[in-house]
N, C-alpha and C. Protein backbone atom coordinates (compact mmCIF):
# COMPACT_ATOMS: atom_id res chain seq x y z
N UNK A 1 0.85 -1.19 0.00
CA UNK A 1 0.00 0.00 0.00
C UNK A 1 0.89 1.24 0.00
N UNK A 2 0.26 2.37 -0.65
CA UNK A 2 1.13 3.47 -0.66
C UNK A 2 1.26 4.28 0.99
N UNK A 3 1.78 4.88 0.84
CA UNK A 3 2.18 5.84 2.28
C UNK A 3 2.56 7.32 1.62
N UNK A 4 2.38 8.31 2.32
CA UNK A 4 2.41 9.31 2.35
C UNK A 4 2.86 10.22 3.37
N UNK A 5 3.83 11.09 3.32
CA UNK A 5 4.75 11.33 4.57
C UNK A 5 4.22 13.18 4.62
N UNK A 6 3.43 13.59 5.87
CA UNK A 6 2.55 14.95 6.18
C UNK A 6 3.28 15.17 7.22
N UNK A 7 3.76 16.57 6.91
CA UNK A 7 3.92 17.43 8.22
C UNK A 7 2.86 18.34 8.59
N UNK A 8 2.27 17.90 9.91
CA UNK A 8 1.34 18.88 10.01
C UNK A 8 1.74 20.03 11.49
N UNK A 9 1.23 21.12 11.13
CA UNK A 9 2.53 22.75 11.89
C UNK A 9 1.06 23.19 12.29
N UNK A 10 1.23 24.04 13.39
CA UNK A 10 0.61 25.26 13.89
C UNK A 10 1.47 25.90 14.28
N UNK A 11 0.90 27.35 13.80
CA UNK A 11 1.70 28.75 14.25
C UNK A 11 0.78 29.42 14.83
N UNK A 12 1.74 30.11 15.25
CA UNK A 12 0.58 31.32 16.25
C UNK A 12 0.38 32.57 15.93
N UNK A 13 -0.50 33.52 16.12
CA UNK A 13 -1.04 34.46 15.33
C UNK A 13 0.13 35.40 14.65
N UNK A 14 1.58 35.66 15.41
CA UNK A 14 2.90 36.11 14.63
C UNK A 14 3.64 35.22 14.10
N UNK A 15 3.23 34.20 14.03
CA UNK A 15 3.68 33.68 12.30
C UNK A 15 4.84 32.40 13.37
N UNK A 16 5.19 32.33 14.44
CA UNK A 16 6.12 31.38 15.04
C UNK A 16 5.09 30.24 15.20
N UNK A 17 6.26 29.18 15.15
CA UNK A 17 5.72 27.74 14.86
C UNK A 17 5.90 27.27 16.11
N UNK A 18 4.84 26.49 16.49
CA UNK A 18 4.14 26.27 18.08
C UNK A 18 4.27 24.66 18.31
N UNK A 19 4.01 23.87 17.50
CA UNK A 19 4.18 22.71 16.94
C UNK A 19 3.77 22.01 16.01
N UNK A 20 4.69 20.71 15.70
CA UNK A 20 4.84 20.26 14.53
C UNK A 20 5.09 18.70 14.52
N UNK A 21 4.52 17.73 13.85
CA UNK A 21 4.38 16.38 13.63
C UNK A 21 4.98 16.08 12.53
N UNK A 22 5.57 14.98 12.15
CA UNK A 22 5.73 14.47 10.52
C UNK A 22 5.51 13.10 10.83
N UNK A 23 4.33 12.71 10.24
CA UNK A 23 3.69 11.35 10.21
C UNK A 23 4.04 10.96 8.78
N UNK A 24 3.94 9.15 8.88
CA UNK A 24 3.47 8.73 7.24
C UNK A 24 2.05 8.16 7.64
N UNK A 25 1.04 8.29 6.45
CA UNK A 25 -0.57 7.85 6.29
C UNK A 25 -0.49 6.83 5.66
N UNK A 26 -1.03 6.21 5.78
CA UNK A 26 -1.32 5.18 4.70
C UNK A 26 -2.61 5.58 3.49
N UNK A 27 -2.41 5.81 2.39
CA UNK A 27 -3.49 6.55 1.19
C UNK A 27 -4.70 5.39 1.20
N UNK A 28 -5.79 6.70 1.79
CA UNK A 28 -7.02 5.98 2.27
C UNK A 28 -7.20 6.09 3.99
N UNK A 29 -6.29 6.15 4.63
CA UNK A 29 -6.58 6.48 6.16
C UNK A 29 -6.10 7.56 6.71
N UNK A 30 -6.62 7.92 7.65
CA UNK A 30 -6.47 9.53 8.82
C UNK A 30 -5.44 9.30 9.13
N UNK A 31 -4.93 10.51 9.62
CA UNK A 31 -4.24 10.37 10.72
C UNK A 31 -4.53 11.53 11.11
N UNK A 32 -4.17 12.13 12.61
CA UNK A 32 -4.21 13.31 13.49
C UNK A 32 -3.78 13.71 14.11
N UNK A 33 -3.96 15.11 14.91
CA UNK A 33 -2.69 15.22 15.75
C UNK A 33 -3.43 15.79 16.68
N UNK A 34 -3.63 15.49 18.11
CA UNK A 34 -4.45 16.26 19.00
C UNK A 34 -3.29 16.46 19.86
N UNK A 35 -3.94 18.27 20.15
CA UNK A 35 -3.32 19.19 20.71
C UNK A 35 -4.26 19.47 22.16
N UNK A 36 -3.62 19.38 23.33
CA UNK A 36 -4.77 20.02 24.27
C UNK A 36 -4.32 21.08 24.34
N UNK A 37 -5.42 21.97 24.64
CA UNK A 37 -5.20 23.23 24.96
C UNK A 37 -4.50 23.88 26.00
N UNK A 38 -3.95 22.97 27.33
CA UNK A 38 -3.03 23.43 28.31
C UNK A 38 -1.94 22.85 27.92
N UNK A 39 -1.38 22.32 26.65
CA UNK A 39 0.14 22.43 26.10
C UNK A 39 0.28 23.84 25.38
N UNK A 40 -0.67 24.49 24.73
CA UNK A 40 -0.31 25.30 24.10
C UNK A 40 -0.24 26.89 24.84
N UNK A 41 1.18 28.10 24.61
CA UNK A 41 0.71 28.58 25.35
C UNK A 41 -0.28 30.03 25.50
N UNK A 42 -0.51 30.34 26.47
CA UNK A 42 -1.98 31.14 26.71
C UNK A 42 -2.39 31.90 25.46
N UNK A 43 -1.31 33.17 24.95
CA UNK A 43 -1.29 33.86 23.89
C UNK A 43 -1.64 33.21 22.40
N UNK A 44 -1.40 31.69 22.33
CA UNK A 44 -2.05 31.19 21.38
C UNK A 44 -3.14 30.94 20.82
N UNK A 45 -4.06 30.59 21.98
CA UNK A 45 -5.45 30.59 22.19
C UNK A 45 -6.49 31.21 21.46
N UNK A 46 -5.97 32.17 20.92
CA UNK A 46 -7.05 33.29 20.10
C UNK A 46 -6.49 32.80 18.73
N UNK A 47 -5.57 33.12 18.83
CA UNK A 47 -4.89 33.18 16.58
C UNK A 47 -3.83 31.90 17.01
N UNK A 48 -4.46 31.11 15.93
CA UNK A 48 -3.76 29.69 15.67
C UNK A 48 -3.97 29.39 14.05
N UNK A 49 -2.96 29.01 13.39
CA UNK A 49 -3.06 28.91 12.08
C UNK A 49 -2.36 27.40 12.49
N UNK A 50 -3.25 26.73 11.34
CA UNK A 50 -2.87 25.13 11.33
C UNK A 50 -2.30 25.09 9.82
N UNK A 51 -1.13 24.25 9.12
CA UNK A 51 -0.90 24.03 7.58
C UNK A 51 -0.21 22.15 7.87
N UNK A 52 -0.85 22.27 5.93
CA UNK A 52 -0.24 20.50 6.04
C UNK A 52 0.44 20.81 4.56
N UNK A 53 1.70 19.85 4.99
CA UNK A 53 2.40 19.94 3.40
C UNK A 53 2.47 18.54 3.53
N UNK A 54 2.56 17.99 2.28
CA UNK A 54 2.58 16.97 1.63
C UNK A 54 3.86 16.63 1.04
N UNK A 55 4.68 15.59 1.08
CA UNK A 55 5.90 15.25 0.93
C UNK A 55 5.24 14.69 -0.85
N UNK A 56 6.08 15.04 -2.04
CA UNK A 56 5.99 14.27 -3.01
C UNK A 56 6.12 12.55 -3.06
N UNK A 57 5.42 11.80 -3.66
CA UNK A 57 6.24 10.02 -3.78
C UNK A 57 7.19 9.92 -5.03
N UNK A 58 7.54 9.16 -5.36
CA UNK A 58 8.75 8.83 -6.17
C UNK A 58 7.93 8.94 -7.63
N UNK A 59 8.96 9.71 -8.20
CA UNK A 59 8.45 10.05 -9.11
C UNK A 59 7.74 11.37 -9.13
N UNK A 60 7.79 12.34 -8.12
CA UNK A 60 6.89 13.86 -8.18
C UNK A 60 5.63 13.75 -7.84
N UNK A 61 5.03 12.79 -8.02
CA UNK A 61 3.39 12.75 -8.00
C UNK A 61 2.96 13.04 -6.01
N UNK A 62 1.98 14.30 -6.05
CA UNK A 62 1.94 14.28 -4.40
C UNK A 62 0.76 13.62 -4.58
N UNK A 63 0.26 12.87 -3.24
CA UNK A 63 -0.75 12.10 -3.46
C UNK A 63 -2.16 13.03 -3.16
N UNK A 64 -3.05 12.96 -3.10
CA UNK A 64 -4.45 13.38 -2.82
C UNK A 64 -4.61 13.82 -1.77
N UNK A 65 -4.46 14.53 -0.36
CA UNK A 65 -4.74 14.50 0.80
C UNK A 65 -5.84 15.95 1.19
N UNK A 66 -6.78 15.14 1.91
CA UNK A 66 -7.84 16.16 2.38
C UNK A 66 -7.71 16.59 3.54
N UNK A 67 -7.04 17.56 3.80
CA UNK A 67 -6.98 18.37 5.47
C UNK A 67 -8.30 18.63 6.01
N UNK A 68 -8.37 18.65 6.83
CA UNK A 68 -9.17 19.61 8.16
C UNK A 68 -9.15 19.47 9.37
N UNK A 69 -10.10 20.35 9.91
CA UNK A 69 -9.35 20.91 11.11
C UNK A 69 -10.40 21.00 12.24
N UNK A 70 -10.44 20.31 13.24
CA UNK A 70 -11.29 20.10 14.49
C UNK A 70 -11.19 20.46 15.48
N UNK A 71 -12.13 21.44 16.56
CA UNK A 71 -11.46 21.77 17.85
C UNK A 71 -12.68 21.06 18.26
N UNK A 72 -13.22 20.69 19.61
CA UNK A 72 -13.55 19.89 20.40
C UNK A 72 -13.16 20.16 21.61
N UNK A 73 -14.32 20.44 22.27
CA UNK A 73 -14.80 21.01 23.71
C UNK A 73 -13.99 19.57 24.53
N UNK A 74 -13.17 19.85 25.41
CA UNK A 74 -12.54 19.14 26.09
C UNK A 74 -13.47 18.76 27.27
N UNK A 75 -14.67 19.27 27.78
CA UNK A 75 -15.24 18.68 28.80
C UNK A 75 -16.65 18.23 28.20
N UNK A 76 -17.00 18.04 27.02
CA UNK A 76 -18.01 18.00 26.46
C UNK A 76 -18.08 16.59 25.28
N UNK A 77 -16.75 16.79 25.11
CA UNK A 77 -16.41 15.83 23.96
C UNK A 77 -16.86 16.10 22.86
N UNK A 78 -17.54 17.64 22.75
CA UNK A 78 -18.58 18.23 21.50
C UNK A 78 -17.15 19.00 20.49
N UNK A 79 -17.86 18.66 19.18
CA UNK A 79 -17.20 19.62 18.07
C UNK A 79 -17.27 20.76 18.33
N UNK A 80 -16.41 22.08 18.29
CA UNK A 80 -17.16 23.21 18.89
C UNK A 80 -16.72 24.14 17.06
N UNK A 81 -15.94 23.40 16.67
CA UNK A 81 -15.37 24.00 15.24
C UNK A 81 -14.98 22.86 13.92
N UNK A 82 -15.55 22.54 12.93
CA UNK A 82 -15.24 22.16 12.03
C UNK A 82 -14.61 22.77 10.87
N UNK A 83 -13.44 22.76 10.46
CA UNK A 83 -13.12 23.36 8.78
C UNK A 83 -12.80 22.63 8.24
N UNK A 84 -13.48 22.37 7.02
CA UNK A 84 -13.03 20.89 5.83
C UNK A 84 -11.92 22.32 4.91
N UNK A 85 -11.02 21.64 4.97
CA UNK A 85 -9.86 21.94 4.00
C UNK A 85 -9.82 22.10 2.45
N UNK A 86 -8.92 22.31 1.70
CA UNK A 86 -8.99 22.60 0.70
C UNK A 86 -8.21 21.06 0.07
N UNK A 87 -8.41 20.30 -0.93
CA UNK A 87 -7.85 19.31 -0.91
C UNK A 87 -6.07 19.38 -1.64
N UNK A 88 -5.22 18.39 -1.51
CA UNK A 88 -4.29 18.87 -1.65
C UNK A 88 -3.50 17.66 -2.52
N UNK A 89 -2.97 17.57 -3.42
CA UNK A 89 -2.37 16.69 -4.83
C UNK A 89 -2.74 17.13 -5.95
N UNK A 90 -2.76 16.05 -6.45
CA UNK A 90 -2.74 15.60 -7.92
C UNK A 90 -4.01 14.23 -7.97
């Protein structure tokens, strides 16, 4: 099966990078990265920018990957924010 190697970054509202993952997916399954909100710190809380880049596979071709982006009420277990992404390949 193919794999696909995503770094996924949040920055904070001045543009510094807060943290950062580099997973491989397997093409066809999720992966995610949950952040609680008492790792991140206070000043972040308001302006958070999330990005995913996509590593090319052999041969140039990037694969298909659909971002988005979930926050979720930590005492609720409720969605409190959904954004479906913009999709991202070939």
């Amino acid at each position: 099966m193919t794999r696909a190697q995503v770094t996924l970054s949040f920055y904070d509202g001045d543009g510094r990078l807060v943290l950062q993952t580099v997973e491989t997916v397997e093409l066809g399954q999720t992966v995610s990265l949950d952040v609680p909100a008492g790792e991140l710190p206070a000043t972040v809380r308001k302006r958070l920018r999330a990005t995913v880049l996509v590593e090319a596979l052999p041969g140039g071709l990037i694969p298909c990957i659909m971002p988005s982006l979930e926050v979720v009420n930590a005492d609720t277990g409720k969605t409190s924010l959904f954004y479906p992404g913009a999709m991202i390949g070939e």
